[in-house]
PDB file of N, CA and C in Angstrom:
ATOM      1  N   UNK A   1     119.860  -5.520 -49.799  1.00  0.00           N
ATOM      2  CA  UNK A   1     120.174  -4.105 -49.864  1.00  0.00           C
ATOM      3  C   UNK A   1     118.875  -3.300 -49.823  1.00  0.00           C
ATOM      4  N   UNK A   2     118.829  -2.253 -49.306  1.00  0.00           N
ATOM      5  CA  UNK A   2     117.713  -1.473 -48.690  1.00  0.00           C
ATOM      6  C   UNK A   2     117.725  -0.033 -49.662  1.00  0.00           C
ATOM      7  N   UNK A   3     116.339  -0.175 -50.674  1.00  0.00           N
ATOM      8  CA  UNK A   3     116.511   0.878 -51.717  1.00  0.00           C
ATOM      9  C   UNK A   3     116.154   2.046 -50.952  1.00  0.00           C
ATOM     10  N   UNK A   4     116.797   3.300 -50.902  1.00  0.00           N
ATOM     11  CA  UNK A   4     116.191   4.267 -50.897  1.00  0.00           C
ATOM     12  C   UNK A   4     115.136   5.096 -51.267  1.00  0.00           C
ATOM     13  N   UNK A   5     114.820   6.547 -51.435  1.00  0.00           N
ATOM     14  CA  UNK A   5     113.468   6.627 -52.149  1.00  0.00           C
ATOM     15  C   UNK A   5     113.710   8.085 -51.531  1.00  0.00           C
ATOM     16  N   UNK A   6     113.124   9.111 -52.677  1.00  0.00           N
ATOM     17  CA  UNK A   6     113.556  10.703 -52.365  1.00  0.00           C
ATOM     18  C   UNK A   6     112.427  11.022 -51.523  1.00  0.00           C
ATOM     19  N   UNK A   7     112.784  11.666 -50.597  1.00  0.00           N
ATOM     20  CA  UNK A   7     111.820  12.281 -49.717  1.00  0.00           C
ATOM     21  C   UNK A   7     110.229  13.737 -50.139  1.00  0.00           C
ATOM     22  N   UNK A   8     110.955  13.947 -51.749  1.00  0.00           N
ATOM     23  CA  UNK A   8     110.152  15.028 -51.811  1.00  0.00           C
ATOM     24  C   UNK A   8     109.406  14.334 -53.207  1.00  0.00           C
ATOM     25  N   UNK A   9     109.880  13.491 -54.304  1.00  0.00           N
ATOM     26  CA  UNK A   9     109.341  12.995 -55.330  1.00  0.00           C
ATOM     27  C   UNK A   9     108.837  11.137 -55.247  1.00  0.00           C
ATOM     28  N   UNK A  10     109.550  11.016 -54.173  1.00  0.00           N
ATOM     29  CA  UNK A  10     109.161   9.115 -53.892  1.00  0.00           C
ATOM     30  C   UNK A  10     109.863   8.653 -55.249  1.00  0.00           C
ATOM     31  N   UNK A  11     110.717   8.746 -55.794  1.00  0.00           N
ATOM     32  CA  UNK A  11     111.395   7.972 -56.569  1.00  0.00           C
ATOM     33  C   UNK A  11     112.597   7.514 -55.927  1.00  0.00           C
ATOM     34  N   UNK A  12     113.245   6.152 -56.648  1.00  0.00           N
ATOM     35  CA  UNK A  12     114.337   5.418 -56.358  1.00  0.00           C
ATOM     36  C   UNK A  12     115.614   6.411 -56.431  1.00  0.00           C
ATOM     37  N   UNK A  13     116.345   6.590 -55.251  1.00  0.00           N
ATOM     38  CA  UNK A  13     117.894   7.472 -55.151  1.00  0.00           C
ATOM     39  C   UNK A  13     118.766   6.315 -55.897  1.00  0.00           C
ATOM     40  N   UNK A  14     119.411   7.136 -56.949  1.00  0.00           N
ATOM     41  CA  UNK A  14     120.755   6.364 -56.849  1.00  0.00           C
ATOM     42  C   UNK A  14     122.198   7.231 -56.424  1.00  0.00           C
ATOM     43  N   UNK A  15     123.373   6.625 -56.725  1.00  0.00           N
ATOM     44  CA  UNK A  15     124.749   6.368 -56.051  1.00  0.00           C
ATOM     45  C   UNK A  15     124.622   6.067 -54.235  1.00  0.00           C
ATOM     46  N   UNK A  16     125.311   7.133 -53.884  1.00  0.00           N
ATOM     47  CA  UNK A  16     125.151   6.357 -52.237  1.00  0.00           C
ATOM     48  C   UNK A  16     126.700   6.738 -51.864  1.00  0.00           C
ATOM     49  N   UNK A  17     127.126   5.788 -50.912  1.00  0.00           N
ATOM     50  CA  UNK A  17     126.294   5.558 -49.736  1.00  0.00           C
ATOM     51  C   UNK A  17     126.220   7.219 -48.635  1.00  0.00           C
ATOM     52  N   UNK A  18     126.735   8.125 -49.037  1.00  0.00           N
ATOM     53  CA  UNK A  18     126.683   9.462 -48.541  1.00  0.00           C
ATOM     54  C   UNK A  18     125.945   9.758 -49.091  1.00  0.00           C
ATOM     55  N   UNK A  19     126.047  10.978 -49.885  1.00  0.00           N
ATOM     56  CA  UNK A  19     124.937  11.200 -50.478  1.00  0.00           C
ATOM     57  C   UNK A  19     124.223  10.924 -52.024  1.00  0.00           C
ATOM     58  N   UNK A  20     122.938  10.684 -51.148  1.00  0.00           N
ATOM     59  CA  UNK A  20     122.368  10.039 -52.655  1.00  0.00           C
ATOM     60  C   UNK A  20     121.507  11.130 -53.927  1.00  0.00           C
ATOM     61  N   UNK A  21     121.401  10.950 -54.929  1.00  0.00           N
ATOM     62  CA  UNK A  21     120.697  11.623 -55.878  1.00  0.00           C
ATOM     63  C   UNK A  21     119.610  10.948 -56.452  1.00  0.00           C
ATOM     64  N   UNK A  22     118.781  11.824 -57.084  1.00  0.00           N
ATOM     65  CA  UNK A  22     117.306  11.813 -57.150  1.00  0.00           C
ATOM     66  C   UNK A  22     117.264  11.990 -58.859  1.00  0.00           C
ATOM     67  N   UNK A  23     117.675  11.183 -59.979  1.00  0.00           N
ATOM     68  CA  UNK A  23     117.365  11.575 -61.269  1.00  0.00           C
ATOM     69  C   UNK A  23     116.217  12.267 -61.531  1.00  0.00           C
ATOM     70  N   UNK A  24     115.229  12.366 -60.741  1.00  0.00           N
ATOM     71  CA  UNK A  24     113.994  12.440 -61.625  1.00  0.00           C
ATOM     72  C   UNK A  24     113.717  14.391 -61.143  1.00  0.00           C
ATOM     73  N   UNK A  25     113.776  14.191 -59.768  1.00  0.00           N
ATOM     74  CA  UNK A  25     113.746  16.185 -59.187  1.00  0.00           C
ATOM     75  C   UNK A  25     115.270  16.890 -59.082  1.00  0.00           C
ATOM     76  N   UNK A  26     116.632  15.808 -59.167  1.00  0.00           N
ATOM     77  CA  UNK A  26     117.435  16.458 -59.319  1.00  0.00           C
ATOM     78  C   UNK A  26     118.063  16.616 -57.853  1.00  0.00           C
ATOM     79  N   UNK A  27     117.401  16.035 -56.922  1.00  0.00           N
ATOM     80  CA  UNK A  27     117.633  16.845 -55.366  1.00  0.00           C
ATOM     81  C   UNK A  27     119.115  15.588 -55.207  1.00  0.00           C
ATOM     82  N   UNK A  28     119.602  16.073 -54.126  1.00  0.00           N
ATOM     83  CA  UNK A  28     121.002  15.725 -53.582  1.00  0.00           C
ATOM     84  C   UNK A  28     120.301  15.541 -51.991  1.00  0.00           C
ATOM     85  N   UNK A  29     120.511  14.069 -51.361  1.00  0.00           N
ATOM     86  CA  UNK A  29     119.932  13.625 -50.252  1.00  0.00           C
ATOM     87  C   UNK A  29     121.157  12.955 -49.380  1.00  0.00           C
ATOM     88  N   UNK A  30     121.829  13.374 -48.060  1.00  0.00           N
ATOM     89  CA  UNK A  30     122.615  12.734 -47.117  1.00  0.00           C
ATOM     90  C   UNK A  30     121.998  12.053 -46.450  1.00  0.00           C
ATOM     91  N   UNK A  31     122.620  10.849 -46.871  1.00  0.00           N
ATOM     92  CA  UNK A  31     122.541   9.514 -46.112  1.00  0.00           C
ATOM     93  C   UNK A  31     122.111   9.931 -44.396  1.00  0.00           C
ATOM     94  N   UNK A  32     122.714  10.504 -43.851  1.00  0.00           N
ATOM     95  CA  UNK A  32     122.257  11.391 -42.227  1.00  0.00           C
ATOM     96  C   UNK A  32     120.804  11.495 -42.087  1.00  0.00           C
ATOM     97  N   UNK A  33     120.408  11.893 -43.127  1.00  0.00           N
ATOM     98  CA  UNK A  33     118.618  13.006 -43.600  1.00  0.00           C
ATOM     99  C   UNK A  33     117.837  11.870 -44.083  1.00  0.00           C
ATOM    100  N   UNK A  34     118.111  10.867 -44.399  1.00  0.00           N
ATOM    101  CA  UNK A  34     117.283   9.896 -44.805  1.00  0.00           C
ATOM    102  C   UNK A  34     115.952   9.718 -43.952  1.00  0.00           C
ATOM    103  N   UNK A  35     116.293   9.551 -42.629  1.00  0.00           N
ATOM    104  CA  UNK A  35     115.186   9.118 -41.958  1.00  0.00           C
ATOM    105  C   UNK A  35     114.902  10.202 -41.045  1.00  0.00           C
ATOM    106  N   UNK A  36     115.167  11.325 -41.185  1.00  0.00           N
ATOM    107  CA  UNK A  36     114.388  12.563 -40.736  1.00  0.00           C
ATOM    108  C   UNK A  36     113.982  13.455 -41.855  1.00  0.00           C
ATOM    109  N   UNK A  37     113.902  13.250 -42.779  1.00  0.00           N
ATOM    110  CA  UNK A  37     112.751  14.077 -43.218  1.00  0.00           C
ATOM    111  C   UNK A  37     111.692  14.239 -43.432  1.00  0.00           C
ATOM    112  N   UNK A  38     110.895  15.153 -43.345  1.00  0.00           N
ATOM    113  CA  UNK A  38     109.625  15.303 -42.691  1.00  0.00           C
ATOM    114  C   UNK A  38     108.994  16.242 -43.740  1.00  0.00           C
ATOM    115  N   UNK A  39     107.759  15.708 -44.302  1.00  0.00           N
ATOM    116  CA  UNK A  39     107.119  16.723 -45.196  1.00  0.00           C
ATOM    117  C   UNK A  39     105.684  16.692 -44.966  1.00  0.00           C
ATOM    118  N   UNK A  40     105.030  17.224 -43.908  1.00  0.00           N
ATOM    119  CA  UNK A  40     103.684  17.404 -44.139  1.00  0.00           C
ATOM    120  C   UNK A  40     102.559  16.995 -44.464  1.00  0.00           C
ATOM    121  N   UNK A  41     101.644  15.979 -45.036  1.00  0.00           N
ATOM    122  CA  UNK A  41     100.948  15.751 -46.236  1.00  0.00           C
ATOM    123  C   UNK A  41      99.769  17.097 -46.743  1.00  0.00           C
ATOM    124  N   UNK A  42      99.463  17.321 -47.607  1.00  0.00           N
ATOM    125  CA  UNK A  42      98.888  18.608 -47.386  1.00  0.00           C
ATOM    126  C   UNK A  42      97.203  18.309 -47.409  1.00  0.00           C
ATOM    127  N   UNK A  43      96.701  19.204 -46.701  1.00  0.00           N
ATOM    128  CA  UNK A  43      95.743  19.333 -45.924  1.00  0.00           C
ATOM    129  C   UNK A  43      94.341  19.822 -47.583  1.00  0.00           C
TER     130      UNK A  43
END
């Protein structure tokens, strides 16, 4: 099984398999958005 991981805090998502949640920032992530999101690194 292939852990997820929040796109904006890098912590482990749990529930699934739609959308997943982020205990630690709270964010709500669709399974869809997983592998397009895109954040910058900052400069």
């Amino acid at each position: 099984m292939q852990k997820t991981h929040c796109p904006d805090c890098h912590q482990q998502l749990d529930e699934g398999p739609i959308v997943y949640r982020c205990a630690n920032c709270c964010r709500a992530v669709y399974a869809a958005d997983l592998d397009n999101e895109f954040h910058p690194v900052a400069a």
